[in-house]
Protein backbone atom coordinates (compact mmCIF):
# COMPACT_ATOMS: atom_id res chain seq x y z
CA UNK A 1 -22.68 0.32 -114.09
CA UNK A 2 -22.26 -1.63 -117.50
CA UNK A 3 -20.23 -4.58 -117.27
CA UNK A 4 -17.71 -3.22 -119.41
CA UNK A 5 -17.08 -0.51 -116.90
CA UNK A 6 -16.75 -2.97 -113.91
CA UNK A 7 -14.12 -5.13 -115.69
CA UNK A 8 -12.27 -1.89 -116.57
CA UNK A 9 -12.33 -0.64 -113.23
CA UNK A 10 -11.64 -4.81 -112.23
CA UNK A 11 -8.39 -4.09 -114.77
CA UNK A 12 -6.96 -0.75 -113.17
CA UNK A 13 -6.96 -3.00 -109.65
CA UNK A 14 -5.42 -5.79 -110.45
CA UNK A 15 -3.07 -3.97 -113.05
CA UNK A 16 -1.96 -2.21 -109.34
CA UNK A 17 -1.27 -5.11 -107.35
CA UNK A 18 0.98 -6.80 -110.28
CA UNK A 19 2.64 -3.86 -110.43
CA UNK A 20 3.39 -3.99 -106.18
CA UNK A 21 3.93 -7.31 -106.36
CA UNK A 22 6.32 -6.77 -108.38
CA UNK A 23 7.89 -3.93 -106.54
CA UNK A 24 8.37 -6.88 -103.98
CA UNK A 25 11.47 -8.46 -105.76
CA UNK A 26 13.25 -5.98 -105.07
CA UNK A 27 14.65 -6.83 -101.51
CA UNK A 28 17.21 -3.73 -101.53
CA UNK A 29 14.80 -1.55 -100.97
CA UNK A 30 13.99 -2.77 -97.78
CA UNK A 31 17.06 -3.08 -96.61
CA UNK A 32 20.56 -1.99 -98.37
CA UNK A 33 23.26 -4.56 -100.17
CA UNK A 34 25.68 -3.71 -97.15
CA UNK A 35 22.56 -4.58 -94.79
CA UNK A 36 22.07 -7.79 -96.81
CA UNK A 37 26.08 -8.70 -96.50
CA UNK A 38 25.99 -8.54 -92.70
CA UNK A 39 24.72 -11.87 -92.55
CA UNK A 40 26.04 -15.10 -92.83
CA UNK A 41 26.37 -16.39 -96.46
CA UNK A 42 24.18 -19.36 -95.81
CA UNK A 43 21.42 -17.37 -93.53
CA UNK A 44 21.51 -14.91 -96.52
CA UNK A 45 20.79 -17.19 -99.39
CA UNK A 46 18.38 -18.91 -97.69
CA UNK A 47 16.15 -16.11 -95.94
CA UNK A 48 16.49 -13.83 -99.34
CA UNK A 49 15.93 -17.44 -101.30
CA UNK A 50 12.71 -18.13 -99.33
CA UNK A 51 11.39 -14.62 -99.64
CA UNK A 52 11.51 -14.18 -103.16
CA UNK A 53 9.59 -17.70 -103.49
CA UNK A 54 6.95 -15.65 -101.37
CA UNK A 55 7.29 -12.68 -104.01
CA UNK A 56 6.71 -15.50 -106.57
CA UNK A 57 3.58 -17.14 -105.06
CA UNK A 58 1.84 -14.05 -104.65
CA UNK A 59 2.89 -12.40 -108.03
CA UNK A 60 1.67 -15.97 -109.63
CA UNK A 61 -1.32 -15.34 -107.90
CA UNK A 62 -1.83 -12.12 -109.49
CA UNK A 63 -0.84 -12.98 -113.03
CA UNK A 64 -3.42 -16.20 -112.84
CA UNK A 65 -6.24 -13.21 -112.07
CA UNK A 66 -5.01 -11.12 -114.74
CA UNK A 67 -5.80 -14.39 -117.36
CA UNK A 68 -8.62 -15.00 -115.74
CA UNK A 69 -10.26 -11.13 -116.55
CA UNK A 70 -8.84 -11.60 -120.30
CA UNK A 71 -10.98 -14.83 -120.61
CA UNK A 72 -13.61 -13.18 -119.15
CA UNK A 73 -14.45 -15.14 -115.68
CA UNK A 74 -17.36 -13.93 -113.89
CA UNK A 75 -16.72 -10.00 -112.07
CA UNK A 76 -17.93 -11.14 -108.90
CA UNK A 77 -15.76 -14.19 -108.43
CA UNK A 78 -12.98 -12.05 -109.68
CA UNK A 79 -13.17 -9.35 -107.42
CA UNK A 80 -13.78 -12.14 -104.75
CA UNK A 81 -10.24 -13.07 -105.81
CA UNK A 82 -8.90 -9.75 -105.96
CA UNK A 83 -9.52 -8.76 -102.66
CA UNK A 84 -8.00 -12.23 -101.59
CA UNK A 85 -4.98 -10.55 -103.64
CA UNK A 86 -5.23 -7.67 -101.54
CA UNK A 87 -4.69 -9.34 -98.63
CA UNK A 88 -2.30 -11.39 -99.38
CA UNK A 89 -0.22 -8.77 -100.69
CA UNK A 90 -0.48 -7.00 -97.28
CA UNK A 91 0.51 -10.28 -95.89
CA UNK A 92 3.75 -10.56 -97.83
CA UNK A 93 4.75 -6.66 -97.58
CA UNK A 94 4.27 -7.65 -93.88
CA UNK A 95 6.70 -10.69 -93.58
CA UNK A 96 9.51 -8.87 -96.12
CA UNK A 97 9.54 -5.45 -94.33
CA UNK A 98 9.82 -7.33 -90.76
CA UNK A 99 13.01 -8.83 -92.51
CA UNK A 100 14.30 -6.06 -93.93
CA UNK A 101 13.86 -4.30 -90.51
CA UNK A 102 15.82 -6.99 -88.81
CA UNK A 103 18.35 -7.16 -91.40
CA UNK A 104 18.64 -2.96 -91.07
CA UNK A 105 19.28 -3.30 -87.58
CA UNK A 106 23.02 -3.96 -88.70
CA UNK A 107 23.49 -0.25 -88.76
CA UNK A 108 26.89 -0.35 -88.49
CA UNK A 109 30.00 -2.30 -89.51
CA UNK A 110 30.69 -3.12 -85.36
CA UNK A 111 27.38 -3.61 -84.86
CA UNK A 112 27.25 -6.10 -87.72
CA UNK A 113 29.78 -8.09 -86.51
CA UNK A 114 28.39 -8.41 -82.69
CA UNK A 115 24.86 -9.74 -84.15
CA UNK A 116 26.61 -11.92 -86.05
CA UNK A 117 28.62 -13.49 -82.99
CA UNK A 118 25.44 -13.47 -81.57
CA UNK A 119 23.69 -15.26 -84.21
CA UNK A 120 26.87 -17.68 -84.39
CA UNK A 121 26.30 -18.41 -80.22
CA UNK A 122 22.69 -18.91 -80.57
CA UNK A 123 22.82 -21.54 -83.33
CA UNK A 124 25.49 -23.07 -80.96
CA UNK A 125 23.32 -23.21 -77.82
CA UNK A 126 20.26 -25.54 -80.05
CA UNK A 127 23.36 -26.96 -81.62
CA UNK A 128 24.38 -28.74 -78.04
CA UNK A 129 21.10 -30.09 -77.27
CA UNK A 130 19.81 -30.74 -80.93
CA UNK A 131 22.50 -32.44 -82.58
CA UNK A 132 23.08 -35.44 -80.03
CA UNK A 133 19.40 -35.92 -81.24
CA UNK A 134 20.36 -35.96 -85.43
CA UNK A 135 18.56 -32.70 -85.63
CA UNK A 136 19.99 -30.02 -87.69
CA UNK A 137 19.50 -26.74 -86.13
CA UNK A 138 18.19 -23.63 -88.23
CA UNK A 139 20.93 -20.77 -89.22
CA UNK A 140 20.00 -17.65 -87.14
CA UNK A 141 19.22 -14.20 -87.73
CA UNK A 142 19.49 -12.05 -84.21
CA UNK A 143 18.49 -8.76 -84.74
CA UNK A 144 18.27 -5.20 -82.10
CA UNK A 145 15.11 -3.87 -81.70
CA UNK A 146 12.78 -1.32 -78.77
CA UNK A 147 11.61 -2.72 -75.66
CA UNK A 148 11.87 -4.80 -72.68
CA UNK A 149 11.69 -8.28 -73.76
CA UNK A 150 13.09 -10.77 -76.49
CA UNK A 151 11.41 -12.80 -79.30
CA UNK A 152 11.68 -15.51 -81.78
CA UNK A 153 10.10 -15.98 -84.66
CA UNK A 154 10.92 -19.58 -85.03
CA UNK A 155 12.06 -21.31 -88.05
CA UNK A 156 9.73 -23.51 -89.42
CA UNK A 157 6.48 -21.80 -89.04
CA UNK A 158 3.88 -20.92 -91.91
CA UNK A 159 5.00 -17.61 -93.67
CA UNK A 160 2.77 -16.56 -96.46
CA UNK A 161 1.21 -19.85 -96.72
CA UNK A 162 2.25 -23.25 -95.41
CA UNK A 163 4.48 -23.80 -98.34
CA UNK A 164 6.62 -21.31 -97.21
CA UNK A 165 8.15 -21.90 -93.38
CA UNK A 166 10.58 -19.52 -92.24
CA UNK A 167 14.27 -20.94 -93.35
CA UNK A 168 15.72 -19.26 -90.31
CA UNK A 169 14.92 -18.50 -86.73
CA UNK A 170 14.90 -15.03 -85.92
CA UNK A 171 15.62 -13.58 -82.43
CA UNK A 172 14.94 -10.21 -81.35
CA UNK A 173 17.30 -8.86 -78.53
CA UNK A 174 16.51 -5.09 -76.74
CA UNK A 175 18.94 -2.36 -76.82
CA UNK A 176 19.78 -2.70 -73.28
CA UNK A 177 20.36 -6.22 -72.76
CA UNK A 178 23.12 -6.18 -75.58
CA UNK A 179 26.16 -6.18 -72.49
CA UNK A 180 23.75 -9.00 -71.03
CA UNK A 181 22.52 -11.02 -74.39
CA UNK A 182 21.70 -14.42 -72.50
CA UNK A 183 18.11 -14.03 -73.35
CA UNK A 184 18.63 -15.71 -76.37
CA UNK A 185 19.12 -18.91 -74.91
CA UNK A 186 15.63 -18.62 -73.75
CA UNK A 187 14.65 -17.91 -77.46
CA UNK A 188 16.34 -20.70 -79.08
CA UNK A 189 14.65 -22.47 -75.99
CA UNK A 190 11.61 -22.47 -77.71
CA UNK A 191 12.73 -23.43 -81.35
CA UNK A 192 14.16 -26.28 -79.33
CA UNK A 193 11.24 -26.62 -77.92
CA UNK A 194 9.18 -27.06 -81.17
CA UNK A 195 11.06 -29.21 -82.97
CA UNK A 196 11.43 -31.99 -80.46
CA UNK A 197 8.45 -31.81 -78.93
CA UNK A 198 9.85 -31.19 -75.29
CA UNK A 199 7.75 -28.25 -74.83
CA UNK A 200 3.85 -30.68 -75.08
CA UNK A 201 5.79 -33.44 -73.53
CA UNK A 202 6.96 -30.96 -70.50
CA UNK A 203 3.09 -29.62 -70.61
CA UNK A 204 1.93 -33.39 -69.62
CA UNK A 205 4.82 -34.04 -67.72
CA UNK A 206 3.53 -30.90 -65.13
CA UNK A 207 -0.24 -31.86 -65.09
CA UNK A 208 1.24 -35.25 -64.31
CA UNK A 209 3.10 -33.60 -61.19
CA UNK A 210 0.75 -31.05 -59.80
CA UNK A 211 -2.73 -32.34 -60.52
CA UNK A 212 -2.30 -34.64 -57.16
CA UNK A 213 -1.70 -31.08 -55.47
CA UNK A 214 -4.17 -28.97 -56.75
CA UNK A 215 -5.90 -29.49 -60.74
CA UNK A 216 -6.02 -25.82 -60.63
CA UNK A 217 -2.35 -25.53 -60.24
CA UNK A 218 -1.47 -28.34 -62.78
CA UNK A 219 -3.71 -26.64 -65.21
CA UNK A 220 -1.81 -23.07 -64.62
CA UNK A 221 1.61 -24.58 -65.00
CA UNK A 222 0.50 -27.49 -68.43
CA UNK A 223 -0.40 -23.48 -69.53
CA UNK A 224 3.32 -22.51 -69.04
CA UNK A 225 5.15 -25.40 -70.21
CA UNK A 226 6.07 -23.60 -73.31
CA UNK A 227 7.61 -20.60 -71.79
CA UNK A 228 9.52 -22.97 -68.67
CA UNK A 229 10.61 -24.91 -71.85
CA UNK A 230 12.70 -21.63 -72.51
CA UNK A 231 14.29 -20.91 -69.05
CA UNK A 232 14.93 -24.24 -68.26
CA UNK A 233 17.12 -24.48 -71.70
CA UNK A 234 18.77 -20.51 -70.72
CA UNK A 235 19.61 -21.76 -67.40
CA UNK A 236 20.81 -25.55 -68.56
CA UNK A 237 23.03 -23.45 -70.95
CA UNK A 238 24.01 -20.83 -69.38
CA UNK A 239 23.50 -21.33 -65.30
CA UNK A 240 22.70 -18.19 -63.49
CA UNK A 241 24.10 -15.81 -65.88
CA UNK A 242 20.72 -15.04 -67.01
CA UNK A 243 18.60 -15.26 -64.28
CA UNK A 244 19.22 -11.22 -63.21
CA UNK A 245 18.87 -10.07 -66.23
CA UNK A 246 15.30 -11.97 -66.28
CA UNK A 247 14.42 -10.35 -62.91
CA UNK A 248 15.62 -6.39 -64.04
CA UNK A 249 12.91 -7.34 -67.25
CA UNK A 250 10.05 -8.53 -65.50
CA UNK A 251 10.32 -6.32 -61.96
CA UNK A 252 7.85 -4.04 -61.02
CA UNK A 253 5.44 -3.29 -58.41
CA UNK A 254 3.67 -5.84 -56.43
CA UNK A 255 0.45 -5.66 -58.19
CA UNK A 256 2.40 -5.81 -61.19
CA UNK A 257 4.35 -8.98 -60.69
CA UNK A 258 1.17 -11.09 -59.24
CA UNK A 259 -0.43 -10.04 -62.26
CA UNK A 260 -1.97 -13.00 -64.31
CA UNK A 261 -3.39 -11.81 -67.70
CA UNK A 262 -5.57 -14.37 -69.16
CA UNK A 263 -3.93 -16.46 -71.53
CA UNK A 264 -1.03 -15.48 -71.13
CA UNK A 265 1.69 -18.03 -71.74
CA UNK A 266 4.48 -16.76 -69.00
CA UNK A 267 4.55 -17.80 -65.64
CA UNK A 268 4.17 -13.84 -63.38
CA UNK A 269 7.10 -12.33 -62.54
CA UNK A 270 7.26 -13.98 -58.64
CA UNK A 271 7.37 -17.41 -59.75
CA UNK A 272 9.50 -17.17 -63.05
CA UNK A 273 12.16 -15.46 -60.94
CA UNK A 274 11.41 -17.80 -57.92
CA UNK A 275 11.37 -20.53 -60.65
CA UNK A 276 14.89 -19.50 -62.13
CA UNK A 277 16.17 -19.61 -59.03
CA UNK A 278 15.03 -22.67 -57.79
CA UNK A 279 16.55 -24.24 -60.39
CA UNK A 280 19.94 -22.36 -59.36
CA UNK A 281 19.56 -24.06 -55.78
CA UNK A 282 18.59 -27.46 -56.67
CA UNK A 283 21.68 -27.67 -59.27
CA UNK A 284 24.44 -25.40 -57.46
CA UNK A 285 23.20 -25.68 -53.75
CA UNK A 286 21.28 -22.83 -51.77
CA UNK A 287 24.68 -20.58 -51.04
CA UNK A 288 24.70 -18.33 -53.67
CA UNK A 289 23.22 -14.87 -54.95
CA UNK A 290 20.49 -16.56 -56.27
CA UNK A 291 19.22 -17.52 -52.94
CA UNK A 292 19.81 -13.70 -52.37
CA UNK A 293 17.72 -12.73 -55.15
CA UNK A 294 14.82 -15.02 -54.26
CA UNK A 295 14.82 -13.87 -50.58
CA UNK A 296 14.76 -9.88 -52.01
CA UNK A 297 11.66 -11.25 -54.09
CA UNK A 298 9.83 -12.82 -51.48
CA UNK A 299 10.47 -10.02 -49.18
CA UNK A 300 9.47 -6.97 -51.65
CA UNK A 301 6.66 -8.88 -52.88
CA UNK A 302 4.88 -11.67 -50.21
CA UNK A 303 3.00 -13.75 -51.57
CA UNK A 304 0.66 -13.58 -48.46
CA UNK A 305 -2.27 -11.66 -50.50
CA UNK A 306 -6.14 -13.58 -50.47
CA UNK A 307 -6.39 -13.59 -54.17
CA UNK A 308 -5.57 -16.30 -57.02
CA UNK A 309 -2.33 -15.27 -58.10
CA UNK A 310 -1.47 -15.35 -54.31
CA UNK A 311 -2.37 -18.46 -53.92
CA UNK A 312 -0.72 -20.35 -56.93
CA UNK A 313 2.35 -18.36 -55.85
CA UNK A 314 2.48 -20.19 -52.95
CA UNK A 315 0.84 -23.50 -53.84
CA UNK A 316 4.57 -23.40 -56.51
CA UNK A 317 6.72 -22.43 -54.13
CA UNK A 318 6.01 -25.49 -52.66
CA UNK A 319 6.28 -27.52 -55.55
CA UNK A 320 9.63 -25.83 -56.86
CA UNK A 321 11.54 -28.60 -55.99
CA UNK A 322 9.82 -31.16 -58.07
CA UNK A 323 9.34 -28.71 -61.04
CA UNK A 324 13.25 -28.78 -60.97
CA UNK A 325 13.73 -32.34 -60.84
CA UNK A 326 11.20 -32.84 -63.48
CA UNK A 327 12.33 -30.10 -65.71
CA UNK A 328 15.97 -30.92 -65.76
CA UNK A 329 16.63 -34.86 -64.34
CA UNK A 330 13.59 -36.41 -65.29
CA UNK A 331 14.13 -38.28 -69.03
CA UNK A 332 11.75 -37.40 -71.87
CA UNK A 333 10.88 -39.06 -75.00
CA UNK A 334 11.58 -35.79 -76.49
CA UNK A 335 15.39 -36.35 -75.81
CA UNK A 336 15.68 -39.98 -76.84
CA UNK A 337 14.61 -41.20 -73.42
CA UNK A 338 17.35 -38.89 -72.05
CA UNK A 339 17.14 -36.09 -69.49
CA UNK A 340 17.87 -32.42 -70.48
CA UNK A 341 20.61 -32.61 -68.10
CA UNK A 342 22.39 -35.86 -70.61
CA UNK A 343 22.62 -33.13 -73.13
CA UNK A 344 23.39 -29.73 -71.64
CA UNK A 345 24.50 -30.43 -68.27
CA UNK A 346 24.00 -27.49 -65.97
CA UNK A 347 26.61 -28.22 -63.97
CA UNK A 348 29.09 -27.23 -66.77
CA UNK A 349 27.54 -23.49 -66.04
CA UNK A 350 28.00 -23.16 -62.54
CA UNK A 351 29.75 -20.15 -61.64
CA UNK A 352 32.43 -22.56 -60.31
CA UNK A 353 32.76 -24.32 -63.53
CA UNK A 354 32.61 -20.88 -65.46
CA UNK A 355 35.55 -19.68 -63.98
CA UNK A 356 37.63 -22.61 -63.90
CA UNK A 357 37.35 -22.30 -67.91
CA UNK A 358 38.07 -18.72 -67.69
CA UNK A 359 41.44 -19.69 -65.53
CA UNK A 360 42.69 -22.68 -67.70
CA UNK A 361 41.73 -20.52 -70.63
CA UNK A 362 43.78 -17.69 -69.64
CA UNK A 363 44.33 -15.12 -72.55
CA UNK A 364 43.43 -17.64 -75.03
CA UNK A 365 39.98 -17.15 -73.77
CA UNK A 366 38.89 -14.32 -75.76
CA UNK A 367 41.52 -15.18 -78.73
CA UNK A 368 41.47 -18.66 -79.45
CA UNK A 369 39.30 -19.79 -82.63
CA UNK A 370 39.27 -23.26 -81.58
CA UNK A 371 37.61 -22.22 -78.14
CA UNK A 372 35.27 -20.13 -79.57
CA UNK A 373 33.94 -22.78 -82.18
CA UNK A 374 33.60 -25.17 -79.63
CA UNK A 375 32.89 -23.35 -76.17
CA UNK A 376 30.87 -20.17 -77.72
CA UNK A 377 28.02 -20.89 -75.23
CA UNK A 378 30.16 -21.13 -71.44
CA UNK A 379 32.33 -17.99 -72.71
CA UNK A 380 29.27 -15.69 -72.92
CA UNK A 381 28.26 -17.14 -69.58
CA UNK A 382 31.43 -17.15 -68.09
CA UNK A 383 31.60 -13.17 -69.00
CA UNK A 384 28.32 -12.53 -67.96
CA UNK A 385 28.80 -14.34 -65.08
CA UNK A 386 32.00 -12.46 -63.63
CA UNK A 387 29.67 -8.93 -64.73
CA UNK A 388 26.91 -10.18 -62.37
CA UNK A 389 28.93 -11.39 -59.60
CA UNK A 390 31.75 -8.62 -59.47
CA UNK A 391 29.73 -4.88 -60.16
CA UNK A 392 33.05 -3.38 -59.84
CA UNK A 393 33.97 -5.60 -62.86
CA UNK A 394 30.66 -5.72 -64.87
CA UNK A 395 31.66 -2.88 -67.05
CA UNK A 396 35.18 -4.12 -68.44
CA UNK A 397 33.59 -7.75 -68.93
CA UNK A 398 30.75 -6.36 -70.55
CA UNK A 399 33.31 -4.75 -72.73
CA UNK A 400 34.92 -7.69 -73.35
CA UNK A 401 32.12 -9.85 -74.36
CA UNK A 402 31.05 -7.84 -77.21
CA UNK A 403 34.26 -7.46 -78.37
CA UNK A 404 34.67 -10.78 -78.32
CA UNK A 405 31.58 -10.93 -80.23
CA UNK A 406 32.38 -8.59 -82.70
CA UNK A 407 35.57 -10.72 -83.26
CA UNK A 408 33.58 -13.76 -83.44
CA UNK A 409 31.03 -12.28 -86.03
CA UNK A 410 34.14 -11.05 -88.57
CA UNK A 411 35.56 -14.55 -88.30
CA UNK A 412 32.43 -15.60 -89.51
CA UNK A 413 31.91 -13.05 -92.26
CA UNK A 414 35.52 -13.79 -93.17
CA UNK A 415 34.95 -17.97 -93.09
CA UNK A 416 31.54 -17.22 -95.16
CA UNK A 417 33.10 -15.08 -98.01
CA UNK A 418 29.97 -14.81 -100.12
CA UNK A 419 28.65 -11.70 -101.64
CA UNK A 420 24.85 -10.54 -101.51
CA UNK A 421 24.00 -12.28 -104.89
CA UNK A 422 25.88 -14.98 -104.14
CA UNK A 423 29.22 -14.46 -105.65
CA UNK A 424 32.52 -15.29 -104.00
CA UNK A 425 34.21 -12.52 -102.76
CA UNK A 426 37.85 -12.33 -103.06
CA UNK A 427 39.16 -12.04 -98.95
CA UNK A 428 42.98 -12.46 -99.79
C-alpha cells in the first residue's frame, strides 16, 4: 500500500473518532433534560461540569492527531496514537453512559424525589463523621439499579485520567432494599473511609490485634479492613437497623456462606453477620434480636467444619469482642486522635434511643424541616428500626419512610431551584 493510501485510510479513522467524540457533548442523549433536573443543582453542575472536561480531553486528544496527519508525522506513530484514541474513547463512552444510566434511573417524578432524599441522607451520614474533622464531604448521586448488593463509586477516584476524579460519590442501591435503604451508610462508609485514611489505619490496627492469635487470622482480617470500615460506619450510624437487611443479602446455604473467594475484600457471610452483631451486643447489651439473629446463624450454619473458612470462623468468634472495641472505642489518628464512637456515637442508634426521638418527635417527625436537616440519619433508622422490630408494622413504616423521602427530596429540588443549564428557575 502507497503511503498516500495509508494516510487516507489514517484520515477516514481519525475523521470517525472526532466526529464520536464529539457526539459525546451531548449529555441529553444519554439521559433526558428532566433526567438531568432530578438532581441537586450543585451535584448537577458539577458531575455534568466534570464530564464535559472529559469530552474535552479526549476530543483535544483527537484534534492534536488530526494536526499531526496534516503535518505529516510518521503513519506508524500515528496509528500508534490512534488506537490510543480508540481506547480512550471507549473509556469515556464508558464513564458518561454509567452516568447517564444512574441519572435515568429517576424514571419518575416520585421516584426522583425519594433518590434525592436519599442522596440528601447519605451526604448527611459522611457529613457527621467528616465535618468534626474540617473535611467537606462530596455531593451524592444515589441511583436504583439490578441485584443483590450496593456500590459506590467514590468521589475522588481517577476517571478518564487522573486529572479528572469523580466530583461526586455515586451509590448504587437494589430495587428491593428501597423500603430498607440503610446500605448506604455502608457505602458512604467507604468514601469515609478513603478520605481519612481510617480504612489502612483500621487494616494495621487488626494485624496489630490478631497476629498474637494467629498471623493467619490477622492477615485475613488486615484483608477486610476496608469492607469492616463500611459496617462499622452503617452500624455507628444507624445501630441495628441495617444489620437484617445485611443478613437477607448475603444468606444462603452453608457452603455458600463459608465460602472464601480469593481476594475477595468482604469478610463471608458467617462472620460479617456474626460481626454486625457483635457489635450490636458489645454497644446495646446481649438482650436483643440481634443476639437472636446470631444464634439462628450459628445454628443453621456451625462453624464446626475441618476446613479454613471453618476455622477462621471460629478463631473470630473468639476475637469479636476485641474487633468491637477496636473498631468503635479505640482512637485513631484518622479521627484526630479520636474514636469513631467521639463522632457518631452508636449509642444515639440504639433502638431505645430511636424511639425516644420518634416519641418526643411526635407528628413533627415526618413534617418538621428543621428535624430533617439536622436528624436525617436517626429518622431513617428510627423507621427502619420500628419495620424490623414490629413485622406487623414494617409495611406502614416502610411507607412512611419513603414518603418521607420523597418529601425530603422536593424540599431539596425546591431549596436548589436551578435549571439543567444552569439557569434559575422561577419556583414562586
Amino acid at each position: 500500500m502507497t503511503e498516500t493510501a495509508v494516510r487516507d485510510q489514517l484520515a477516514l479513522e481519525i475523521a470517525h473518532w472526532r466526529q464520536a467524540a464529539d457526539a459525546l457533548a451531548d449529555l441529553e442523549v444519554v439521559a433526558s433534560a428532566d433526567a438531568w433536573a432530578g438532581l441537586e443543582s450543585y451535584t448537577r453542575l458539577r458531575l455534568r461540569d466534570r464530564l464535559l472536561a472529559v469530552v474535552g480531553a479526549l476530543r483535544g486528544e483527537a484534534s492534536d492527531l488530526h494536526a499531526a496527519l496534516a503535518a505529516e508525522g510518521d503513519p506508524a506513530e500515528l496509528r500508534r496514537r490512534l488506537l490510543r484514541l480508540r481506547e480512550r474513547y471507549v473509556q469515556a463512552e464508558t464513564l458518561i453512559d454509567f452516568f447517564g444510566d444512574a441519572v435515568t434511573s429517576r424514571t419518575s417524578s416520585r421516584l426522583s424525589a425519594l433518590l434525592r432524599g436519599l442522596d440528601t441522607v447519605a451526604a448527611d451520614s459522611m457529613d457527621n463523621v467528616l465535618r468534626p474533622l474540617g473535611i467537606q464531604p462530596p455531593p451524592v448521586l444515589v441511583y436504583v439499579d439490578k441485584g443483590m448488593g450496593a456500590a459506590i463509586m467514590r468521589a475522588g477516584i481517577g476517571l478518564f485520567n487522573d486529572s479528572h476524579p469523580s466530583p461526586i460519590a455515586a451509590i448504587k442501591l437494589t430495587r428491593h432494599n428501597l423500603g430498607h435503604p440503610t446500605a448506604i451508610f455502608h457505602e458512604t462508609g467507604h468514601q469515609v473511609g478513603h478520605v481519612t485514611g481510617w480504612s489502612a489505619e483500621l487494616a494495621d490496627t487488626l494485624w496489630n490485634l490478631l497476629v498474637r492469635r494467629s498471623r493467619e487470622l490477622a492477615e485475613v482480617w488486615r484483608s477486610w479492613a476496608g469492607e469492616v470500615v463500611g459496617d462499622v460506619h452503617a452500624f455507628a450510624l444507624a445501630g441495628w437497623a441495617p444489620v437484617p437487611a445485611l443478613a437477607h443479602v448475603v444468606d444462603g446455604t452453608s457452603t455458600a456462606v463459608y465460602r472464601m473467594p480469593p481476594g475477595d475484600p468482604h469478610p463471608f457471610p458467617v462472620i460479617r453477620v456474626l460481626l454486625n452483631t457483635a457489635l450490636c451486643q458489645g454497644w446495646f447489651g446481649r438482650s436483643g434480636p440481634w443476639t437472636t439473629l446470631a444464634r439462628t446463624w450459628c445454628e443453621r450454619h456451625p462453624p464446626t467444619g475441618s476446613d479454613g473458612a471453618h476455622w477462621i470462623a471460629r478463631a473470630s468468634i473468639g476475637a469479636l469482642g476485641d474487633i468491637v472495641e477496636a473498631c468503635t472505642r479505640r482512637p485513631m489518628e484518622a479521627f484526630g486522635g479520636r474514636p469513631l464512637c467521639a463522632l457518631a456515637n452508636p449509642l444515639l442508634a440504639s433502638p431505645k434511643a430511636l424511639a425516644e426521638l420518634a416519641e418526643r418527635a411526635g407528628p413533627s417527625l415526618l413534617t418538621s424541616q428543621y428535624l430533617a436537616r439536622r436528624e436525617s440519619v436517626r429518622i431513617l433508622a428510627a423507621l427502619v428500626t420500628r419495620a424490623v422490630l414490629d413485622p406487623s408494622a414494617a409495611a406502614a413504616c416502610r411507607r412512611r419512610l419513603q414518603d418521607w423521602l420523597v418529601t425530603l427530596g422536593a424540599g431539596q429540588s425546591a431549596r436548589s431551584g436551578w435549571g439543567v443549564t444552569g439557569e434559575r428557575r422561577d419556583h414562586g
